[in-house]
PDB file of N, CA and C in Angstrom:
ATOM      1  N   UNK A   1      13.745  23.344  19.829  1.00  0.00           N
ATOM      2  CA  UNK A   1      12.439  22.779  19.589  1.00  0.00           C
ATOM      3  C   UNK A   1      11.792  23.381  18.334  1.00  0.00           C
ATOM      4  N   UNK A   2      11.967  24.576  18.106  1.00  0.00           N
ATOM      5  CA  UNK A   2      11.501  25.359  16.841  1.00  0.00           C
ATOM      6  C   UNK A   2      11.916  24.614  15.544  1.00  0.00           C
ATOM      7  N   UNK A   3      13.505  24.224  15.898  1.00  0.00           N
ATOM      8  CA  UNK A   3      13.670  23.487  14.461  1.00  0.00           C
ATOM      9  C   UNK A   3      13.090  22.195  14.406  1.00  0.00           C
ATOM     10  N   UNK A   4      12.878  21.401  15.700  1.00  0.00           N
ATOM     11  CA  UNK A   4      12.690  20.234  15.447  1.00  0.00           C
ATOM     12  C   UNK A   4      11.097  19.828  14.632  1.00  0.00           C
ATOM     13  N   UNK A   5      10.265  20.890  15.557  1.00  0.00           N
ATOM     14  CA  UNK A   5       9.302  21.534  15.022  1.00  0.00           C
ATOM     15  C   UNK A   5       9.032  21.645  13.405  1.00  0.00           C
ATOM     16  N   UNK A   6       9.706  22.535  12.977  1.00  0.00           N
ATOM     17  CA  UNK A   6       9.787  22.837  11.757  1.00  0.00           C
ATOM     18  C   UNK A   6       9.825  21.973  10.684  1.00  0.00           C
ATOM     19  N   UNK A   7      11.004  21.036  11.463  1.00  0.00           N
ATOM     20  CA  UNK A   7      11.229  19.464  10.462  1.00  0.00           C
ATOM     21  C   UNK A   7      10.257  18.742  10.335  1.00  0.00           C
ATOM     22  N   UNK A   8       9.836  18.763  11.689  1.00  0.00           N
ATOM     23  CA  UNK A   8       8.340  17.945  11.596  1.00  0.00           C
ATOM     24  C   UNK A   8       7.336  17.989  11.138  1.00  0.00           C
ATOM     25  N   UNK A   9       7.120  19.476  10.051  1.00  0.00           N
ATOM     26  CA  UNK A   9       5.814  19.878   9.923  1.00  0.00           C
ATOM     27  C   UNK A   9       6.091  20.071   8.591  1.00  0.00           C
ATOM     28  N   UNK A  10       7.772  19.934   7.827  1.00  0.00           N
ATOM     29  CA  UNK A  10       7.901  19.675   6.547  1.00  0.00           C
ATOM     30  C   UNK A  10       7.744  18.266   5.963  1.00  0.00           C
ATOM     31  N   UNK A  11       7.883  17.439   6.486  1.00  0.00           N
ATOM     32  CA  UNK A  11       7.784  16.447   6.097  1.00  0.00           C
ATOM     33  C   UNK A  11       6.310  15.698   5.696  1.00  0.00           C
ATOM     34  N   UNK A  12       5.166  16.554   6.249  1.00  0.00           N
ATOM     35  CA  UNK A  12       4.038  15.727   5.630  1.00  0.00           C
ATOM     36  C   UNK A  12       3.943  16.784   4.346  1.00  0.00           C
ATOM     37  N   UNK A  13       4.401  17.702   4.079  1.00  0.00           N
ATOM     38  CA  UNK A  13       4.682  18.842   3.319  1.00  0.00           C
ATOM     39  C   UNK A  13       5.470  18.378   2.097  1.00  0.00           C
ATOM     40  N   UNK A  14       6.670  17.460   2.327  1.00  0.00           N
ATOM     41  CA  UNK A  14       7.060  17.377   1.030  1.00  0.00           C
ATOM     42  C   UNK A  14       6.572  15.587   0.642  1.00  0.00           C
ATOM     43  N   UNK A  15       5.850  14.793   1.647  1.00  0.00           N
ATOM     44  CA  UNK A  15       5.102  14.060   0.861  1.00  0.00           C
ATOM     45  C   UNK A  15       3.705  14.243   0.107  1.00  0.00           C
ATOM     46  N   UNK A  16       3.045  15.517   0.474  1.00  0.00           N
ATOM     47  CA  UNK A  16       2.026  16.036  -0.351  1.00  0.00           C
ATOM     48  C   UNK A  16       2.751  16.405  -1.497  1.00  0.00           C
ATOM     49  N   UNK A  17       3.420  17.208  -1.737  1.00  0.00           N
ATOM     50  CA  UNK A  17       4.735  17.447  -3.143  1.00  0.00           C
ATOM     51  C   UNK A  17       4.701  16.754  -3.886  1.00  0.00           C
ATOM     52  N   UNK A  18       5.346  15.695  -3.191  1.00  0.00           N
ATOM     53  CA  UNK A  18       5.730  14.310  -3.974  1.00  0.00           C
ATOM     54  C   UNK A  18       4.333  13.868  -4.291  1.00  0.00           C
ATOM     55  N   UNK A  19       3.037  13.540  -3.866  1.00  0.00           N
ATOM     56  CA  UNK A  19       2.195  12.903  -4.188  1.00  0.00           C
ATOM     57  C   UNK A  19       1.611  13.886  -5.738  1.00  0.00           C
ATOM     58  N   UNK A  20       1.606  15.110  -5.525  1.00  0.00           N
ATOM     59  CA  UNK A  20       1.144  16.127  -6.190  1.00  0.00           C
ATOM     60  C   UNK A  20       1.724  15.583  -7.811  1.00  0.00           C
ATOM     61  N   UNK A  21       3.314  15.766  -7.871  1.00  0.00           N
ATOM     62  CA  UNK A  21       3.953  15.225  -8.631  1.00  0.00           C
ATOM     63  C   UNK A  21       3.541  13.752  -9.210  1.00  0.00           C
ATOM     64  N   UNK A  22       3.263  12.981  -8.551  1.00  0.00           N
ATOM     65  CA  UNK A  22       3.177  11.764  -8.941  1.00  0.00           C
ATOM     66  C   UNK A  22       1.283  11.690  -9.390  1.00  0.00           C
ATOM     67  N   UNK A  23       0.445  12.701  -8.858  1.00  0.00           N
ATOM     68  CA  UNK A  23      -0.886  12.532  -9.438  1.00  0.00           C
ATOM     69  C   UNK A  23      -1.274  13.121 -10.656  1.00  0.00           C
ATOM     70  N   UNK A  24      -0.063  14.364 -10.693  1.00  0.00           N
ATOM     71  CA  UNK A  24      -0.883  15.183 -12.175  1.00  0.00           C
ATOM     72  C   UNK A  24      -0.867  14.512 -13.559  1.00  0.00           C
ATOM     73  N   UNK A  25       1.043  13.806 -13.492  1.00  0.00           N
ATOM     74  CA  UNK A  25       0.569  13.300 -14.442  1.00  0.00           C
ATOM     75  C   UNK A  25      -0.483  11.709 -14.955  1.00  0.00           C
ATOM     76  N   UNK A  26      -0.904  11.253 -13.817  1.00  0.00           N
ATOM     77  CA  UNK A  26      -2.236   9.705 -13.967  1.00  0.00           C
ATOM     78  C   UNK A  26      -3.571  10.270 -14.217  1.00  0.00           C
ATOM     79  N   UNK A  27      -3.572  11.942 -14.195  1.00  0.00           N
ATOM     80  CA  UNK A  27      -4.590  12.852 -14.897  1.00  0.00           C
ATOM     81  C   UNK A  27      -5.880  11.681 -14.219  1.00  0.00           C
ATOM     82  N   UNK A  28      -5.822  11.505 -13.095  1.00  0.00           N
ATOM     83  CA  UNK A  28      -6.777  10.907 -12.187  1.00  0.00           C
ATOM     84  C   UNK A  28      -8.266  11.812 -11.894  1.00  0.00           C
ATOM     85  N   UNK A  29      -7.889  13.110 -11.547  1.00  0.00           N
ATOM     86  CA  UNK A  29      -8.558  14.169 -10.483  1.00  0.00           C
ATOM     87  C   UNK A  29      -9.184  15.189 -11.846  1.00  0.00           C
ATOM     88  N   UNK A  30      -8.673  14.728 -13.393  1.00  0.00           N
ATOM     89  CA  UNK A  30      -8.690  16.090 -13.802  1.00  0.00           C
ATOM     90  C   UNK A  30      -9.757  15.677 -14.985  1.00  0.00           C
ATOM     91  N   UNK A  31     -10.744  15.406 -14.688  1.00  0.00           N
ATOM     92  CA  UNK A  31     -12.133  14.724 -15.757  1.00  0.00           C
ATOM     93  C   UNK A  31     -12.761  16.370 -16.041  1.00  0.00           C
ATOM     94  N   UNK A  32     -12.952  17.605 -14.879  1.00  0.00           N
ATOM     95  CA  UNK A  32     -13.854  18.639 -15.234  1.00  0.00           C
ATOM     96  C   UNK A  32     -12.569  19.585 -16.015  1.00  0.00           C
ATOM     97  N   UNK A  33     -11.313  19.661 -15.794  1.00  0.00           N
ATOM     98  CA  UNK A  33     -10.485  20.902 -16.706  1.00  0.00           C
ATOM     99  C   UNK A  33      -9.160  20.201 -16.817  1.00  0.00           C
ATOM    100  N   UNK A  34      -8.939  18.949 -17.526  1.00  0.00           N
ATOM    101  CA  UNK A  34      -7.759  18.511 -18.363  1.00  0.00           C
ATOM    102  C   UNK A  34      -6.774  19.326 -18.231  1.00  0.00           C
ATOM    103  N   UNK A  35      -7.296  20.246 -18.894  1.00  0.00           N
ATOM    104  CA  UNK A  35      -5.604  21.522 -19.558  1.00  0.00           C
ATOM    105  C   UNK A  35      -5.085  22.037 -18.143  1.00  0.00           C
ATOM    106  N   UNK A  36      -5.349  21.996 -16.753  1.00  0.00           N
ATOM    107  CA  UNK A  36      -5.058  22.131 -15.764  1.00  0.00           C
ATOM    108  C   UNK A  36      -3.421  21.051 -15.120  1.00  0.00           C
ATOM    109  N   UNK A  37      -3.411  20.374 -15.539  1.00  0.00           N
ATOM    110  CA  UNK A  37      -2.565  18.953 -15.174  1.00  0.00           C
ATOM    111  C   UNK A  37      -1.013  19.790 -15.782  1.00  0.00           C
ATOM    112  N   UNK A  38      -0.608  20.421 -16.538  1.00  0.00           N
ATOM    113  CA  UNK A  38       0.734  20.504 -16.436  1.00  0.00           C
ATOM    114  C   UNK A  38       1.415  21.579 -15.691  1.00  0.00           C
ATOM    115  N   UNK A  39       0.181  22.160 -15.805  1.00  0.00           N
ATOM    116  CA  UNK A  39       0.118  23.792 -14.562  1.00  0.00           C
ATOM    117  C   UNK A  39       0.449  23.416 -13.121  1.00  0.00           C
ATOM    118  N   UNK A  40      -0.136  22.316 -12.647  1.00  0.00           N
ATOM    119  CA  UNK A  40      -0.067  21.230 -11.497  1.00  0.00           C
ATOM    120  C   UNK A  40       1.151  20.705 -11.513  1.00  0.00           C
ATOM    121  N   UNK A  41       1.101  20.245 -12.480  1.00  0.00           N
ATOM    122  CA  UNK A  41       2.600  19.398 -12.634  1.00  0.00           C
ATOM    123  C   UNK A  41       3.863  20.587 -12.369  1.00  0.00           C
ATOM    124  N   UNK A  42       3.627  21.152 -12.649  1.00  0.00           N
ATOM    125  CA  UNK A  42       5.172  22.549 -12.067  1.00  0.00           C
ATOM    126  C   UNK A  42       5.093  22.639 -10.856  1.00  0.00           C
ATOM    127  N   UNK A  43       3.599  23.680 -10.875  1.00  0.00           N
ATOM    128  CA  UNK A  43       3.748  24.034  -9.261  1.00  0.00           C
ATOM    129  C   UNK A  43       4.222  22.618  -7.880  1.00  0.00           C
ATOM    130  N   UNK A  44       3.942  21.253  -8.506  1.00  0.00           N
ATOM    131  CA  UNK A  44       3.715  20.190  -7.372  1.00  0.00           C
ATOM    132  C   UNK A  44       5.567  20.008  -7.173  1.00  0.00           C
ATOM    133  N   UNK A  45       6.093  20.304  -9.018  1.00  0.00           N
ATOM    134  CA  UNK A  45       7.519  19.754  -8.942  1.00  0.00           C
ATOM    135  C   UNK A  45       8.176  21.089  -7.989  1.00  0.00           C
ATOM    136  N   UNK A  46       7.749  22.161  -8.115  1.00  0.00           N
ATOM    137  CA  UNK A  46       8.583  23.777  -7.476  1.00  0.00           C
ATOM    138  C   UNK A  46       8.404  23.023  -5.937  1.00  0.00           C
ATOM    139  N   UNK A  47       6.954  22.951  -5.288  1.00  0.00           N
ATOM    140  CA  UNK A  47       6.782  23.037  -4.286  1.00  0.00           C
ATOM    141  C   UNK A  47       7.698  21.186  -3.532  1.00  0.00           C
ATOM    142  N   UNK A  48       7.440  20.312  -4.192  1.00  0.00           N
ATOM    143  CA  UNK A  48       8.638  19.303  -3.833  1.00  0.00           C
ATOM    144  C   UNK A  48      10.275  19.413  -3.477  1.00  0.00           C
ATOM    145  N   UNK A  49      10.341  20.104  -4.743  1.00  0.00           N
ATOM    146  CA  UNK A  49      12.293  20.545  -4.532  1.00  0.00           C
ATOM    147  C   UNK A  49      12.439  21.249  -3.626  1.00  0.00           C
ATOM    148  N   UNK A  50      11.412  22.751  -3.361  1.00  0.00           N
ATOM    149  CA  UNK A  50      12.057  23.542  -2.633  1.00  0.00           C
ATOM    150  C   UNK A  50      11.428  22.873  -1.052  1.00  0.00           C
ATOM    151  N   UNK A  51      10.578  22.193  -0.823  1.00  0.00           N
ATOM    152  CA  UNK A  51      10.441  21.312   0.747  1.00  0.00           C
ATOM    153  C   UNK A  51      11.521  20.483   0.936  1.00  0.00           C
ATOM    154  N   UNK A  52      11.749  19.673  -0.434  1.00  0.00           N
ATOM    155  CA  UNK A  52      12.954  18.794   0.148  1.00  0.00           C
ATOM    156  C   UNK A  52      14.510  19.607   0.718  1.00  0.00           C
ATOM    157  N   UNK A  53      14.635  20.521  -0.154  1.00  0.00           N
ATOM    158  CA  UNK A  53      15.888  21.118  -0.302  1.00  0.00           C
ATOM    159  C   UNK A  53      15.325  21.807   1.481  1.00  0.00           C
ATOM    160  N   UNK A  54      14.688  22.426   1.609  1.00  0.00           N
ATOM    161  CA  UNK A  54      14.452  22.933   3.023  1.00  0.00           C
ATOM    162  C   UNK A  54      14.461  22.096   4.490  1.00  0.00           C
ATOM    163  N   UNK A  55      13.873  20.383   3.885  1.00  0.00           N
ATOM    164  CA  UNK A  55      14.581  19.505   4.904  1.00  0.00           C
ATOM    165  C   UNK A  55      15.909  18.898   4.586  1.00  0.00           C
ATOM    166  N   UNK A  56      16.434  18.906   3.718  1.00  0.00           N
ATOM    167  CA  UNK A  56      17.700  18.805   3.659  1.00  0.00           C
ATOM    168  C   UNK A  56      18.755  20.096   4.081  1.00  0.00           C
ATOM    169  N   UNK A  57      18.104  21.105   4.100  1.00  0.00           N
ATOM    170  CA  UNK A  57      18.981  22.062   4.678  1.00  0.00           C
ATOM    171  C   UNK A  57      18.526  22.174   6.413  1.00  0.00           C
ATOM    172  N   UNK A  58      17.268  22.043   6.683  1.00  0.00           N
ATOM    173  CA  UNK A  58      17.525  21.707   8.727  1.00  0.00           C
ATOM    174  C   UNK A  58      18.403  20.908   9.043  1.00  0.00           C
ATOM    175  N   UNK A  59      19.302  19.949   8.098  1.00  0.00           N
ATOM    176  CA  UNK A  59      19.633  18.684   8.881  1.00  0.00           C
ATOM    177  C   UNK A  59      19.475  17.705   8.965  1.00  0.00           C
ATOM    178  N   UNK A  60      20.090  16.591   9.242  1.00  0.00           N
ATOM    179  CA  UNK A  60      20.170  15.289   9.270  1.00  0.00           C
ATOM    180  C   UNK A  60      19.682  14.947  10.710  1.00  0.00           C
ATOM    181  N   UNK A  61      19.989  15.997  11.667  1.00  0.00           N
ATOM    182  CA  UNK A  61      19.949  15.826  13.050  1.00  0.00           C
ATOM    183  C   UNK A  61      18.190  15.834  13.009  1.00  0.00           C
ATOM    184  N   UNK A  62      17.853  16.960  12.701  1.00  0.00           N
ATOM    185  CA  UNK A  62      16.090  17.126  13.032  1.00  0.00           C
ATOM    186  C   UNK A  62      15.266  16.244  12.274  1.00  0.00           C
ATOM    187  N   UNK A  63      15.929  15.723  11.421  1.00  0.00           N
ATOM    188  CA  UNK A  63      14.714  14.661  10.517  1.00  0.00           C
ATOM    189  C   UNK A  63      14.878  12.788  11.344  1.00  0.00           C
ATOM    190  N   UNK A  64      15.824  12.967  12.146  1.00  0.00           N
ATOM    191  CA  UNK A  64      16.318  11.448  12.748  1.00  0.00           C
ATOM    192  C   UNK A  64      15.485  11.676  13.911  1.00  0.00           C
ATOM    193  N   UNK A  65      15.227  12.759  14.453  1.00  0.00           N
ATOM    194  CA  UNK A  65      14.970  13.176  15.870  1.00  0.00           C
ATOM    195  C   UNK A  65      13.072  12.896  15.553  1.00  0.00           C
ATOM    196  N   UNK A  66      12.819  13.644  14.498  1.00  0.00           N
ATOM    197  CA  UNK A  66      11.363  13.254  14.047  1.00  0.00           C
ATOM    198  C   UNK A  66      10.862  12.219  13.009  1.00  0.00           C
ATOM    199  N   UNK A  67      12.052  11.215  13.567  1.00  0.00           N
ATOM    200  CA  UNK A  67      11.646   9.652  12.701  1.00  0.00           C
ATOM    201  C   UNK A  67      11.393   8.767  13.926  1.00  0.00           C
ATOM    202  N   UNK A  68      12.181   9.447  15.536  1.00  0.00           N
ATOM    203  CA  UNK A  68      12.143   8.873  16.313  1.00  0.00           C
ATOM    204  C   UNK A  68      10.392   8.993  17.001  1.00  0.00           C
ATOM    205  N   UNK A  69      10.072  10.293  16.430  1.00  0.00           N
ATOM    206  CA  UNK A  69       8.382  10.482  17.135  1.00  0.00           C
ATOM    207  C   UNK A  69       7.893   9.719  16.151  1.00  0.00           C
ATOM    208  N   UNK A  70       7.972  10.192  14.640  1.00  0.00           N
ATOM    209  CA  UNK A  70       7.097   8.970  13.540  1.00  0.00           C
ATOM    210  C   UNK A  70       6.807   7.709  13.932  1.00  0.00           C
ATOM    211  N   UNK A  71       8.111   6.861  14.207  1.00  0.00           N
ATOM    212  CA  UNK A  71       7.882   5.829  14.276  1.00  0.00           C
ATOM    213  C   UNK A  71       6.910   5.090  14.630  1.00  0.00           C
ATOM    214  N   UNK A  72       6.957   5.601  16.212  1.00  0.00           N
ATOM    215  CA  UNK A  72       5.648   4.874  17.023  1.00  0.00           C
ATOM    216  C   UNK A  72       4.352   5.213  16.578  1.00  0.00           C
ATOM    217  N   UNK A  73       3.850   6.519  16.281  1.00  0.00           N
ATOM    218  CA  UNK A  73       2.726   6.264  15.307  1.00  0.00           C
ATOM    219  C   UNK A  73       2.357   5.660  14.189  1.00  0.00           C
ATOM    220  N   UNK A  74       3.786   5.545  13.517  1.00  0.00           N
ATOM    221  CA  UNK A  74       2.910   4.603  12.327  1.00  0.00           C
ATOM    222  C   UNK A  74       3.389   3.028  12.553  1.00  0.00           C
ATOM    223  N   UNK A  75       3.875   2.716  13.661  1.00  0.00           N
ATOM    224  CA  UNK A  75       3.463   1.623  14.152  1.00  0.00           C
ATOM    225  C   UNK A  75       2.004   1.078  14.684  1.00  0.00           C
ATOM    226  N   UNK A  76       1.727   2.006  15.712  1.00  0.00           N
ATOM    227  CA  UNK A  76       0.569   1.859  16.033  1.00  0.00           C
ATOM    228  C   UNK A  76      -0.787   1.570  15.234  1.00  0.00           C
ATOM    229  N   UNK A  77      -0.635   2.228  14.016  1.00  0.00           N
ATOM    230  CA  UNK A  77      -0.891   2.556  13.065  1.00  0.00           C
ATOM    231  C   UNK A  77      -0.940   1.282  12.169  1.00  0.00           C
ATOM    232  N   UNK A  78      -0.245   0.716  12.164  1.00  0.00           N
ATOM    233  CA  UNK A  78       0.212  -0.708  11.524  1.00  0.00           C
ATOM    234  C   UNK A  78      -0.814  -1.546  12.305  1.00  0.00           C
ATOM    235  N   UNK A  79      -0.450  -1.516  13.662  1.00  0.00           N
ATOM    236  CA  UNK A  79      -1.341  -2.477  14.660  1.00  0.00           C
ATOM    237  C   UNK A  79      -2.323  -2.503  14.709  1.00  0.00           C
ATOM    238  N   UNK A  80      -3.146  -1.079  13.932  1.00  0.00           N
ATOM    239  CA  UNK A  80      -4.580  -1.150  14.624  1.00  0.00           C
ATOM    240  C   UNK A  80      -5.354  -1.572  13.021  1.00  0.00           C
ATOM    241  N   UNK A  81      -4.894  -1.388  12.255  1.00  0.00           N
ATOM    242  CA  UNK A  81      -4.961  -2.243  11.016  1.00  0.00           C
ATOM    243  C   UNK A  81      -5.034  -3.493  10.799  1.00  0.00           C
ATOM    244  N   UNK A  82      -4.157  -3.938  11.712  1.00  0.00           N
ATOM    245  CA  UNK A  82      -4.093  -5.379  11.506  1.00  0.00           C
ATOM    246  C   UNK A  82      -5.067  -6.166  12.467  1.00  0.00           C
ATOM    247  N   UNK A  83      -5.758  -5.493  13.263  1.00  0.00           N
ATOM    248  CA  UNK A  83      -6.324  -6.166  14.046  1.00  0.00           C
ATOM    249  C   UNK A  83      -7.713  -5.706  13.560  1.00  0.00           C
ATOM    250  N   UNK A  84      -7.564  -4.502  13.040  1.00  0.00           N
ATOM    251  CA  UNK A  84      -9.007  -4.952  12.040  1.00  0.00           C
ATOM    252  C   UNK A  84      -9.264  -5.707  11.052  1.00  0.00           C
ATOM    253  N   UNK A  85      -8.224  -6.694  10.733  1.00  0.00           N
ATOM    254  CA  UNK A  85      -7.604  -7.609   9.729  1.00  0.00           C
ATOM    255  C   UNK A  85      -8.297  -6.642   8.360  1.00  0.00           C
ATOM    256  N   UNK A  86      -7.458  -5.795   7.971  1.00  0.00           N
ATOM    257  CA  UNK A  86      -7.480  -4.552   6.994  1.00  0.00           C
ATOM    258  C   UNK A  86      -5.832  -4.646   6.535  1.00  0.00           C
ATOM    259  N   UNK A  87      -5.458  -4.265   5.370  1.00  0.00           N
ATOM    260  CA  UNK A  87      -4.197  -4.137   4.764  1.00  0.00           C
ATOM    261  C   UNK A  87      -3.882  -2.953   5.534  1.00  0.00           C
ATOM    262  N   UNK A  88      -2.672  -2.537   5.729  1.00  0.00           N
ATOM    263  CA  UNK A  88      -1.953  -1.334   6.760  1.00  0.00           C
ATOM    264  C   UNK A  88      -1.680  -0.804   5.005  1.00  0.00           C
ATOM    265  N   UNK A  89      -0.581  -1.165   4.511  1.00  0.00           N
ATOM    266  CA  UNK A  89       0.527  -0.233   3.462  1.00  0.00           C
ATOM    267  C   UNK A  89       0.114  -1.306   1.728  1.00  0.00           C
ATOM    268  N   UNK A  90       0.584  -0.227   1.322  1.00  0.00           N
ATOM    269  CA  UNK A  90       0.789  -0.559  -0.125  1.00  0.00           C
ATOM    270  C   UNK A  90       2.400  -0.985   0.012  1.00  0.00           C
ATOM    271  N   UNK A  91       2.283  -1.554  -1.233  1.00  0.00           N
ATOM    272  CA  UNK A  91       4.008  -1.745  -1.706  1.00  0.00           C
ATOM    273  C   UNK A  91       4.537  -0.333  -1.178  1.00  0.00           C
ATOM    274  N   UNK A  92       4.649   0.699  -1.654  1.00  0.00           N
ATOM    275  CA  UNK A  92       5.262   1.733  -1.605  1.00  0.00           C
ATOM    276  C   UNK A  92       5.151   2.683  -0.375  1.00  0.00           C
ATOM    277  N   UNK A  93       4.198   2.360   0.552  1.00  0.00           N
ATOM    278  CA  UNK A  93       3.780   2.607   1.757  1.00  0.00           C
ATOM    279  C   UNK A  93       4.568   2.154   2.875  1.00  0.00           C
ATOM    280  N   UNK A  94       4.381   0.728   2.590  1.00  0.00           N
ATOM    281  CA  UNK A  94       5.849  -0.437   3.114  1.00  0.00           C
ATOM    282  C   UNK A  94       6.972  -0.101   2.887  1.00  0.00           C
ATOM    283  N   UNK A  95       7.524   0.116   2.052  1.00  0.00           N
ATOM    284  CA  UNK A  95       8.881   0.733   1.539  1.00  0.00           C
ATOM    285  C   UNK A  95       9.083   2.079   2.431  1.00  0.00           C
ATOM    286  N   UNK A  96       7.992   2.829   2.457  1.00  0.00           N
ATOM    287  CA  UNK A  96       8.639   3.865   3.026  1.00  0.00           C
ATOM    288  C   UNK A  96       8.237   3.963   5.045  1.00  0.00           C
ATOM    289  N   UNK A  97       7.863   2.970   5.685  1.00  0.00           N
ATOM    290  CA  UNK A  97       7.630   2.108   6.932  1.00  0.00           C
ATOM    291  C   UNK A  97       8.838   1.851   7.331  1.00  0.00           C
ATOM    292  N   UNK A  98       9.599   1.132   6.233  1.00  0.00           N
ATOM    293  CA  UNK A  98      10.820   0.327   6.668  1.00  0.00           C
ATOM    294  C   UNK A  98      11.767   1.645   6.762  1.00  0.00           C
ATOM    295  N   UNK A  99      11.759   2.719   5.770  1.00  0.00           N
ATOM    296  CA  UNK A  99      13.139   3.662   5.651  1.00  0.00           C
ATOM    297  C   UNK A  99      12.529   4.228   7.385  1.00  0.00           C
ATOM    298  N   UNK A 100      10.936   4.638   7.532  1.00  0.00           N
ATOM    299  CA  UNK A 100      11.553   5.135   8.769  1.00  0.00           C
ATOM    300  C   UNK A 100      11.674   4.897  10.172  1.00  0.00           C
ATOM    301  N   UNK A 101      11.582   3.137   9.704  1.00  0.00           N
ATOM    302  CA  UNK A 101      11.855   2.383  11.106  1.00  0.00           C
ATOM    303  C   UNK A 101      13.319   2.485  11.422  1.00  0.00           C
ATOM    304  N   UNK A 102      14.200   2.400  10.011  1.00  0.00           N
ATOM    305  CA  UNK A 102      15.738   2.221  10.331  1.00  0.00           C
ATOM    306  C   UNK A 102      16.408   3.811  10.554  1.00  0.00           C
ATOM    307  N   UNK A 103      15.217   4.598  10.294  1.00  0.00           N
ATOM    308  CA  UNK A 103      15.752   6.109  10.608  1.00  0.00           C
ATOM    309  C   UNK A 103      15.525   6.790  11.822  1.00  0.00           C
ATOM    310  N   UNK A 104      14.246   5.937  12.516  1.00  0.00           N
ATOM    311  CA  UNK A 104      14.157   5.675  14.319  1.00  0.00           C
ATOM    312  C   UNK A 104      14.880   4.798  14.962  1.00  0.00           C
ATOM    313  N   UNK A 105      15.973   4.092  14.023  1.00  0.00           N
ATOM    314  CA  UNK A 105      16.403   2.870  15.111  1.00  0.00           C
ATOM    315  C   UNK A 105      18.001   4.162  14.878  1.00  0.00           C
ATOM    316  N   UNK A 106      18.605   4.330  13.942  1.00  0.00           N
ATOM    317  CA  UNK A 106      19.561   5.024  13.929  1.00  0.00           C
ATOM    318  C   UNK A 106      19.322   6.951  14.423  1.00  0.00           C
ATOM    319  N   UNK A 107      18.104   7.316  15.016  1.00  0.00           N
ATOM    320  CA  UNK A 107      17.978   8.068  15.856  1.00  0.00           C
ATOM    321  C   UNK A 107      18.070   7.918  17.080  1.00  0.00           C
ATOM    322  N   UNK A 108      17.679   6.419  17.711  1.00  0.00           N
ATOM    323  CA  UNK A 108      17.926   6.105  18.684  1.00  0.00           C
ATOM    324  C   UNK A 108      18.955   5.839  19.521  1.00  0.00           C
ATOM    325  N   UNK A 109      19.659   5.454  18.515  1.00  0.00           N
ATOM    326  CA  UNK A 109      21.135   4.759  18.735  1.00  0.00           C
ATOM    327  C   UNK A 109      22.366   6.134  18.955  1.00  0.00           C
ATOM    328  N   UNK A 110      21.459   6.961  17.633  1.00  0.00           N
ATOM    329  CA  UNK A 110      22.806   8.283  18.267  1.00  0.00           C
ATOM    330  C   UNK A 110      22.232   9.162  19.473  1.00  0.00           C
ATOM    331  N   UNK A 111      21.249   9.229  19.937  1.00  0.00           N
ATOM    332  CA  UNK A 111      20.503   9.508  21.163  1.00  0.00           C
ATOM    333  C   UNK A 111      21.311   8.859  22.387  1.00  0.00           C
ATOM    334  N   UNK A 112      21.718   7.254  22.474  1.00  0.00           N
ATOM    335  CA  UNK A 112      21.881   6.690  23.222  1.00  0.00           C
ATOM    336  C   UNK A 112      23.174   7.115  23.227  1.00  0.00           C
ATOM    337  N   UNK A 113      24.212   7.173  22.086  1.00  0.00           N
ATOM    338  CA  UNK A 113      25.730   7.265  22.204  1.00  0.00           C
ATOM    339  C   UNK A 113      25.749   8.396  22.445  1.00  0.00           C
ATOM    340  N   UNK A 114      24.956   9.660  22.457  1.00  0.00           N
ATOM    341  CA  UNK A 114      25.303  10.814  22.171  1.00  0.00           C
ATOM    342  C   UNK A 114      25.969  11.562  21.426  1.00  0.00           C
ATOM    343  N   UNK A 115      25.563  10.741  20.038  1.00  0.00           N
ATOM    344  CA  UNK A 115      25.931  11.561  18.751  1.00  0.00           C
ATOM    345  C   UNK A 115      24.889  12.323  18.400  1.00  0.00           C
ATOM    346  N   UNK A 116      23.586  12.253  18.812  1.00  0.00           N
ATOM    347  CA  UNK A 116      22.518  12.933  18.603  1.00  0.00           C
ATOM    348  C   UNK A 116      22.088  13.306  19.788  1.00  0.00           C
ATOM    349  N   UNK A 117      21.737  15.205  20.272  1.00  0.00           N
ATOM    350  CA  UNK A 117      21.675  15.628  21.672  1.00  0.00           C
ATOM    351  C   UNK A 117      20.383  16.540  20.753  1.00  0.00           C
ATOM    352  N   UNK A 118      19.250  16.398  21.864  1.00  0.00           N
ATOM    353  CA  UNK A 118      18.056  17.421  22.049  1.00  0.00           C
ATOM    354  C   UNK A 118      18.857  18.628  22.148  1.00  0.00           C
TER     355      UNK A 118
END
C-alpha cells in the first residue's frame, strides 16, 4: 500500500512539473519580475524528469493500479460538468481522460486475469 500510495501522490506531482514547464515559458504569471521565468524554467524541467523518472521507476504495476482509482473520479468529474451543461476538458485535458480511461480498463483487465495482484 505504501507504494501504491506513493504512486499516487506522484502523479499530481509530475503534472504540476509538467504544467510548470509548459507555463514559464508563455511568461503568463511573470508581469511583476520577468528575469524570474528561466530560473523557473530549470527548476520546473529538474523537478518534472526527476518525478517522472521516480514514477517510472515504482512501476508499471502501481501507476495501472492508480489509474484504476483515477478513473472513476474523473469520470464523475466529467458527469457533474456536464450536467451543469459546463465544458468538462480542454483538447489536452481530453487527451489525457482517454490515456487514463484505457490505463483503468487495462488495470482492470490484469486485475481480473491476475496479471496484476494488490
Amino acid at each position: 500500500m505504501l507504494n501504491l500510495t506513493s504512486s499516487m501522490s506522484l502523479v499530481p506531482y509530475a503534472f504540476v512539473a509538467i504544467y510548470g514547464v509548459l507555463l514559464a515559458p508563455r511568461g503568463e504569471t511573470y508581469d511583476v519580475r520577468p528575469q524570474e521565468r528561466s530560473r523557473d524554467l530549470v527548476l520546473a524541467g529538474i523537478a518534472a524528469i526527476y518525478t517522472i523518472f521516480m514514477l517510472l521507476d515504482g512501476g508499471l504495476r502501481y501507476l495501472l493500479l492508480a489509474a484504476v482509482l483515477y478513473a472513476p473520479r474523473a469520470a464523475l468529474y466529467f458527469w457533474s460538468r456536464r450536467e451543469q451543461d459546463k465544458k468538462a476538458f480542454t483538447s489536452n485535458e481530453l487527451a489525457i481522460f482517454v490515456i487514463l480511461v484505457l490505463a483503468c480498463a487495462v488495470g482492470i483487465y490484469s486485475l481480473a486475469t491476475g496479471a496484476l495482484a494488490l
